[in-house]
Structures are given as C-alpha cells and as structure tokens.
Protein backbone atom coordinates (compact mmCIF):
# COMPACT_ATOMS: atom_id res chain seq x y z
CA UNK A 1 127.79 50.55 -79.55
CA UNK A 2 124.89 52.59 -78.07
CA UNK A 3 122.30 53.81 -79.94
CA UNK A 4 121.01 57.71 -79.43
CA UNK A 5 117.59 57.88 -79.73
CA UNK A 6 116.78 61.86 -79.54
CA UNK A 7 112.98 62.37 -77.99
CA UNK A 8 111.21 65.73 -79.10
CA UNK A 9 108.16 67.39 -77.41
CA UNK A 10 106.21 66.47 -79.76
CA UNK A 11 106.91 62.81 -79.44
CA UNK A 12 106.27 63.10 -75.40
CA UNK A 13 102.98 64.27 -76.50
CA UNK A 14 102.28 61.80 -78.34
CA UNK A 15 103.73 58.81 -76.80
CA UNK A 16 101.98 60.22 -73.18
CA UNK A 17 98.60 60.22 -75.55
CA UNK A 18 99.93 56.37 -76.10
CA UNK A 19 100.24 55.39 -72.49
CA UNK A 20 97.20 56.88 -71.93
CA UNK A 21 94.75 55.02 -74.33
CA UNK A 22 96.56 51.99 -72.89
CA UNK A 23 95.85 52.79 -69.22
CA UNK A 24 92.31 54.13 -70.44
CA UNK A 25 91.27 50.41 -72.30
CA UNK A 26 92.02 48.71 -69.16
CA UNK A 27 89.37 49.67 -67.60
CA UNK A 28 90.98 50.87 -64.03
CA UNK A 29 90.39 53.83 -62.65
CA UNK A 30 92.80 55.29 -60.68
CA UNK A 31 92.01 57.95 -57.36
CA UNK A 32 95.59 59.79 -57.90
CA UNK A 33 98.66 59.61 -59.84
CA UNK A 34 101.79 60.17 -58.75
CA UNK A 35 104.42 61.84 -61.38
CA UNK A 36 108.41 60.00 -60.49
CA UNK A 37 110.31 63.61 -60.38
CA UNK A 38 111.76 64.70 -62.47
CA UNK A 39 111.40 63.19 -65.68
CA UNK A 40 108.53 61.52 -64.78
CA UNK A 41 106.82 64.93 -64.34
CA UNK A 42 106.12 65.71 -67.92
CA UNK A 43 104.68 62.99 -69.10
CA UNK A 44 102.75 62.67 -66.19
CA UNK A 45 101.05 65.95 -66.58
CA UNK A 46 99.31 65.05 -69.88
CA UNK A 47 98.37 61.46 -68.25
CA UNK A 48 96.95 63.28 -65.60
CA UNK A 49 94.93 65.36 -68.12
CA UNK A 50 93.98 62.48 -70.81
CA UNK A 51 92.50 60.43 -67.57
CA UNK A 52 91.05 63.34 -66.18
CA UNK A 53 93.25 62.58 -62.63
CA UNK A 54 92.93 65.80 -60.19
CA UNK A 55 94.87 64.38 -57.24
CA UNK A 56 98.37 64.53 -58.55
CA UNK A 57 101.69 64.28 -55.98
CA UNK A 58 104.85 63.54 -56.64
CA UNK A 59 107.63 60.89 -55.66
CA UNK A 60 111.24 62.03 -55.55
CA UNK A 61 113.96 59.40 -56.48
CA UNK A 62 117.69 59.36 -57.64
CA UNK A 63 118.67 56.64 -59.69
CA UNK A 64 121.16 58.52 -62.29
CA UNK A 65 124.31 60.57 -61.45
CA UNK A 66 124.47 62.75 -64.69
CA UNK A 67 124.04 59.75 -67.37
CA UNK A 68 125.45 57.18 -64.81
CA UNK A 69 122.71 54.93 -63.54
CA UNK A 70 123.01 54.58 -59.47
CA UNK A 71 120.90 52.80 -57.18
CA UNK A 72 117.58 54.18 -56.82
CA UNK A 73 117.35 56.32 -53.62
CA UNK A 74 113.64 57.25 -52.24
CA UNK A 75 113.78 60.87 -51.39
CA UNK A 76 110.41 62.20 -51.06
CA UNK A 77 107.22 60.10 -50.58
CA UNK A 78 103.81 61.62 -50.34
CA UNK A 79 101.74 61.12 -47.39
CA UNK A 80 98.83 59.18 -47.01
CA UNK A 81 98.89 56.91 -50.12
CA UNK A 82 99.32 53.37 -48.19
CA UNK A 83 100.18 50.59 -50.28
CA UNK A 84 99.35 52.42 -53.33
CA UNK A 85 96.10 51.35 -54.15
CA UNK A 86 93.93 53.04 -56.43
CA UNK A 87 97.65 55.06 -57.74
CA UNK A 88 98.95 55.28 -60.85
CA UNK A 89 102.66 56.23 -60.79
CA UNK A 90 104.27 57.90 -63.97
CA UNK A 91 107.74 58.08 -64.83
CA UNK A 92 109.61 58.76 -68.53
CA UNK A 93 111.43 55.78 -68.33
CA UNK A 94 112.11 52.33 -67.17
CA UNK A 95 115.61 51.47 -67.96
CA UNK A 96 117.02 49.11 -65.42
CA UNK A 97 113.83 48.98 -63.47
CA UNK A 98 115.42 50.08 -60.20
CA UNK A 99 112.97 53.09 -59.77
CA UNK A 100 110.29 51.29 -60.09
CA UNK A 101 111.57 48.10 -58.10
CA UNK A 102 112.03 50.55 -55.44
CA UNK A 103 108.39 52.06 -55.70
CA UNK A 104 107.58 48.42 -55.59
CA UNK A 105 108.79 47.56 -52.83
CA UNK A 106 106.93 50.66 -50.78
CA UNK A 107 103.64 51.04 -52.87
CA UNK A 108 102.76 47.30 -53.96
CA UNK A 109 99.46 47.89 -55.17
CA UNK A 110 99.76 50.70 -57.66
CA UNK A 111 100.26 50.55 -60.87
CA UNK A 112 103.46 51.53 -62.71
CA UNK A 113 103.24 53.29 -66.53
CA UNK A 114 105.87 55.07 -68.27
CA UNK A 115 106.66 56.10 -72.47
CA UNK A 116 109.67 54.14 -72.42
CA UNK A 117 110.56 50.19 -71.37
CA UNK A 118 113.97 48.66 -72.03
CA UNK A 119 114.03 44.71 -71.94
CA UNK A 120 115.60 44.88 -68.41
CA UNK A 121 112.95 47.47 -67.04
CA UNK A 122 110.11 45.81 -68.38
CA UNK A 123 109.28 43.37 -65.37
CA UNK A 124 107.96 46.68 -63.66
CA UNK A 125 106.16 48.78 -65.73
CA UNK A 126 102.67 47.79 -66.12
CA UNK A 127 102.06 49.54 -69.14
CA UNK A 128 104.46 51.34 -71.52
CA UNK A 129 104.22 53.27 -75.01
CA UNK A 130 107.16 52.31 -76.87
CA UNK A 131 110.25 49.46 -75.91
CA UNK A 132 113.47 50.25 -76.89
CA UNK A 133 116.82 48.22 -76.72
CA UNK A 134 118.71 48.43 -73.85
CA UNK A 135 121.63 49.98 -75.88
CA UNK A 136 119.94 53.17 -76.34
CA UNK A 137 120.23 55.96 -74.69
CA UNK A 138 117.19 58.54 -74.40
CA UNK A 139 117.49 62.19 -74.44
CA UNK A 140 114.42 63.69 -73.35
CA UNK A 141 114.06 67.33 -74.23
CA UNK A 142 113.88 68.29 -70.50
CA UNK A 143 116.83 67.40 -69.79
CA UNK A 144 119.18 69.64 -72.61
CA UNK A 145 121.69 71.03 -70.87
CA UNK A 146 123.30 67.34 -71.47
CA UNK A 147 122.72 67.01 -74.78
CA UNK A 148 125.78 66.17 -76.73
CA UNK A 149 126.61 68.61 -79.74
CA UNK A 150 124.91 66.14 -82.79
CA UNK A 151 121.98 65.58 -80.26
CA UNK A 152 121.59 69.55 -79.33
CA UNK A 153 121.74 69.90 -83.31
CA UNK A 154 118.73 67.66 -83.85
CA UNK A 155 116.37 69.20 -80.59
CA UNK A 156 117.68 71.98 -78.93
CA UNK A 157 118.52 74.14 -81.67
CA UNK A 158 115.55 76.89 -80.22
CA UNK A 159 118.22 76.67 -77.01
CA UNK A 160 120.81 78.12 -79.18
C-alpha cells in the first residue's frame, strides 16, 4: 500500500537548506544552475540563493501525466550550456530517475541534486536531502490542486 508523505513549505525550506550544505561541503562551484520546471523550480530558487548562483535557466521536461509517471520528454533546453559543465541542475524529486537519465544523457557533465531520492532514482542524483521508499507518494505544496481531501486537510487548508 502506498505511503502519503504530505511536504509543507516549510519543509522545502528546509530540506533545500539540506541540499544545499551538501552541495556547499563538496567543494564545487558551480557557473549556473538550472531549475527542472516545474517542481524543480522551487527548490531551486533557494539553492540558487544559499550558493549564491546568479545565472539561473530552466529545463522543461514531462515525465508525469497527472500522478501517472510517463517517459520523460525534453521540452525546453537552454542554450549555450554544452555538456553541462560547471551546471548544477535542481529538481524536487527523483522518483524513477527518468528525468534525470534524460538530462544525462544531453548534459553529462553537470551535476544532478534534488530534496527527494527514491531507491530507484538514486543512481542519478548526485546529491539529495532526504530518501524515501519508493511506495510513497510526495505531495509538494505547489502542486494542490491534486491534493486528495485527507492530504488538502493536512496542507492546504489556507486554500480553503
């Protein structure tokens, strides 16, 4: 049975300042990052700010239907980034690791950071905050408007 694992604001906060201290103690420095839309966009916002990284873009890619994971789908790629070097790509989540396999596959040599890893996602993340099984499912507070009714009770009552 799937676990629901309901993610607040505050907990992006934190778990971005998480990510962050990681990426921070391994002593790379990074010339952009580039947020995964959309729920990469968040989190990597307050990356952005706790590196002090000015150059942000972003890369569009589809990999869920509603809550039905797809194949991931490139549809937007910045310009000028190359193989990736010297970028640091954010992104909420690595569940299945297709986003990121994709990324992969175009931007080799940057390196791949997200708040949450599942066991079958974790191959391609470089660094993570928090793993989680691969029975949960993640609501994000971004994302609301899909929130079943025990889940909207616990974060989106302000919505109401």
């Amino acid at each position: 049975m799937p676990v629901d694992l309901p993610v607040s604001w505050n907990e992006i906060h934190v778990l971005s300042k998480a990510v962050s201290a990681k990426l921070r103690d391994s002593g790379q420095k990074w010339d952009r990052l580039i947020a995964v839309t959309r729920g990469g966009m968040v989190p990597a916002c307050l990356v952005a700010r706790e590196l002090d990284i000015r150059m942000i873009d972003t890369v569009s890619v589809k990999s869920y239907d509603h809550q039905t994971q797809s194949e991931a789908k490139v549809l937007k790629m910045p310009e000028g980034i190359g193989t990736g070097k010297n970028c640091l790509i954010v992104d909420d989540l690595s569940d299945t690791g297709n986003t990121f396999k994709a990324l992969r596959q175009m931007l080799p040599d940057a390196t791949y950071a997200c708040l949450h890893v599942k066991p079958a996602g974790k191959p391609y993340a470089d660094f993570y905050a928090v793993e989680t099984t691969q029975d949960t499912w993640i609501y994000l507070p971004w994302e609301d408007q899909e929130f079943p009714a025990h889940i909207m009770d616990a974060l989106g009552g302000h919505l109401k």
